[in-house]
Protein backbone atom coordinates (compact mmCIF):
# COMPACT_ATOMS: atom_id res chain seq x y z
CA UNK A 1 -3.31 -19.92 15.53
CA UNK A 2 -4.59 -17.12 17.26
CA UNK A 3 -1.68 -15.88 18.60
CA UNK A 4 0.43 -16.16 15.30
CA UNK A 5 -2.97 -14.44 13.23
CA UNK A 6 -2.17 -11.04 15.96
CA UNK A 7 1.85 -11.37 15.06
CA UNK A 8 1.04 -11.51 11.15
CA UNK A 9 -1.42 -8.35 11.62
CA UNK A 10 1.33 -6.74 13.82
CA UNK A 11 4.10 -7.56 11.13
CA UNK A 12 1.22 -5.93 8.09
CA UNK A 13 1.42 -2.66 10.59
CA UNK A 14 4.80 -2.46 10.86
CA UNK A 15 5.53 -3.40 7.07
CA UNK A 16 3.53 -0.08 6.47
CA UNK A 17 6.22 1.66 8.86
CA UNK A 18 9.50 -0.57 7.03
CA UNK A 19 8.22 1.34 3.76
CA UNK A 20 7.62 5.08 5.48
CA UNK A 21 11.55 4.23 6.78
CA UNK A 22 12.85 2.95 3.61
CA UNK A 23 11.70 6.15 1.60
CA UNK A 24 13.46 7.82 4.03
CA UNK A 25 16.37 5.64 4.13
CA UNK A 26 16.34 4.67 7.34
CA UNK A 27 14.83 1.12 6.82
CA UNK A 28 15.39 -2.05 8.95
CA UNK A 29 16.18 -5.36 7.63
CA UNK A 30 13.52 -7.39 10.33
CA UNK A 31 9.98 -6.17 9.95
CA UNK A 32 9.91 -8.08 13.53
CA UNK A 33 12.04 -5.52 15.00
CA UNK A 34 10.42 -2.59 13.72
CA UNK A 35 9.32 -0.88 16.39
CA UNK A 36 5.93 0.85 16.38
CA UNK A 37 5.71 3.64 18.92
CA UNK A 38 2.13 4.31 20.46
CA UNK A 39 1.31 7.58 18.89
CA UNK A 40 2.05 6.09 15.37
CA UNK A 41 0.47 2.88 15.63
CA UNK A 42 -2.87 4.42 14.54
CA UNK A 43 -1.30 5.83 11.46
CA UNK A 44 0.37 2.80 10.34
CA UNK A 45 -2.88 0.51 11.50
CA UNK A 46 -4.66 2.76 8.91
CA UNK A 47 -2.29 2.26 5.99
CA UNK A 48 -2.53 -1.72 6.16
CA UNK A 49 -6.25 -1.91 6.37
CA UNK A 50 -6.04 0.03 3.68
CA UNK A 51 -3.80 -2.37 1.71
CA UNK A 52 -5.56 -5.25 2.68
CA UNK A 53 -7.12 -6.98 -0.15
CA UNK A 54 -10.40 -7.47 1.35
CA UNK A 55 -13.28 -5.65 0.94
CA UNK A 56 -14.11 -2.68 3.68
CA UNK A 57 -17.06 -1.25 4.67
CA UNK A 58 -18.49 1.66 3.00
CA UNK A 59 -20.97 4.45 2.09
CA UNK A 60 -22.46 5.15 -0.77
CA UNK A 61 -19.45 3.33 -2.63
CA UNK A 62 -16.86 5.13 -0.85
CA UNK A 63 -14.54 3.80 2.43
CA UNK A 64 -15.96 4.53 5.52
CA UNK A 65 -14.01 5.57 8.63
CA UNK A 66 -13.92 3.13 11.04
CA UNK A 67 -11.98 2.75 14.49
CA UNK A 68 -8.87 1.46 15.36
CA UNK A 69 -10.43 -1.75 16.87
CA UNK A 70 -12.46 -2.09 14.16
CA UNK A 71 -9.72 -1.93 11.32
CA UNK A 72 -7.86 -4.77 13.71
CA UNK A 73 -10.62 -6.70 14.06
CA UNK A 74 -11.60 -6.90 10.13
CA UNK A 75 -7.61 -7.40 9.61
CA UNK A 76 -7.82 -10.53 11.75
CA UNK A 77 -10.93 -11.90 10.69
CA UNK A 78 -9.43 -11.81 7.22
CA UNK A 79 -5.78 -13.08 7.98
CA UNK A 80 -5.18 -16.71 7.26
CA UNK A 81 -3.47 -18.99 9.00
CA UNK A 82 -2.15 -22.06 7.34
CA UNK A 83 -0.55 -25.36 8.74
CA UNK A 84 2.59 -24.11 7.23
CA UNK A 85 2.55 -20.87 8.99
CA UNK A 86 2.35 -23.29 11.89
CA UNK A 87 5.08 -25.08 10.91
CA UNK A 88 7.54 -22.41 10.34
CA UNK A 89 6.49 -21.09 14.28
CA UNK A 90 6.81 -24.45 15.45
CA UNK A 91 10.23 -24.91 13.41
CA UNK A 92 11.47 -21.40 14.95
CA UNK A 93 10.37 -21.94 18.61
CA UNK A 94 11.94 -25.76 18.95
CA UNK A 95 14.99 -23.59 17.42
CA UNK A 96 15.30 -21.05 19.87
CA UNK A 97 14.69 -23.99 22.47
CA UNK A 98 17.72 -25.91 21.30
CA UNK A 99 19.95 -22.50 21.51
CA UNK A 100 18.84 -21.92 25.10
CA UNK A 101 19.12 -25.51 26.13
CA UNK A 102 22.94 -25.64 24.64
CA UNK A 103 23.62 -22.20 25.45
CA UNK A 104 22.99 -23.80 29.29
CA UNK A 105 26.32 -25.92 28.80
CA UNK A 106 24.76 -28.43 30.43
CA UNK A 107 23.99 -30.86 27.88
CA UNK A 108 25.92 -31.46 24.67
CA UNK A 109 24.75 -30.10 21.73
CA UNK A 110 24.92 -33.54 20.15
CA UNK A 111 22.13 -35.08 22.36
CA UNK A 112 20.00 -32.67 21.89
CA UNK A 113 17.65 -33.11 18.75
CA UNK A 114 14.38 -31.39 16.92
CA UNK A 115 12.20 -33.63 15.33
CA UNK A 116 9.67 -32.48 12.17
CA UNK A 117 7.37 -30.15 13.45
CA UNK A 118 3.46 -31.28 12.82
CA UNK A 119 -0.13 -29.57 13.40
CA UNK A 120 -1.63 -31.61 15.87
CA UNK A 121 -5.90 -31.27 16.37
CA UNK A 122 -6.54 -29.38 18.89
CA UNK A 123 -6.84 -30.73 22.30
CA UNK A 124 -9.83 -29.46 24.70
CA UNK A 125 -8.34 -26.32 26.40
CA UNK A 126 -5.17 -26.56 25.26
CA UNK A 127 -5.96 -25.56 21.44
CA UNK A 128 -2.54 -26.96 19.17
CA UNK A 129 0.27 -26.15 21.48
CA UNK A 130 2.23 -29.10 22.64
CA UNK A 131 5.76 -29.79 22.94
CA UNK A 132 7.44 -33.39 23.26
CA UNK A 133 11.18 -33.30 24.71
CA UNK A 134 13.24 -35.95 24.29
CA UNK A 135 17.00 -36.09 25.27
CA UNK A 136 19.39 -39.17 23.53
């Protein structure tokens, strides 16, 4: 869950970009593929802690400026992750799996089969992150 809470906080920064590009009219229809180039990230960082619901850190009642790391950090503390989020990785990754296995040509498309994805408790050192394959 870790891993998916930094690609939802990624996705919130480059939302903030998707909107800067759609009022120019240049947006993209995949905030996934929005790419975020290294002197912008700041910028866009700032504008989704900013529209994050929770509340920030301030002074005397207003905002105070924090750090790049820090906006991040309070972003993922506050991001949750449910068992459907999960899912829907766990759906999209056994996808992928099944394209590159019959993109291979080696076994027929009909043999190969995803089952229901489910959150599993975590195992020691492995966290939930387990794959079962199965050929018929």
């Amino acid at each position: 869950s870790a891993g998916l809470r930094e690609r939802m906080v990624m996705n919130k920064i480059r939302r903030q970009k998707l909107i800067a590009m759609a009022r120019q009219g240049t947006a993209q229809a995949d905030v996934e593929r929005v790419p975020i180039e290294p002197d912008e990230y700041e910028e866009y960082l700032l504008r989704a802690y900013r529209a994050e619901p929770f509340k920030k850190p301030a002074v005397l009642g207003i905002p105070k400026r924090l750090p790049p790391e820090e906006m991040k950090r309070l972003m993922l503390e506050h991001t949750v992750v449910t068992d459907e989020d999960l899912r829907e990785l766990m759906a999209q990754r056994a996808l992928a799996v099944r394209q590159r296995i019959a993109d291979s040509g080696r076994i027929e498309n009909e043999r190969i089969l995803i089952s229901d994805p489910k959150v599993v408790e975590d195992s020691p050192g492995l966290g939930a992150c387990r794959v079962d394959f199965m050929l018929k």
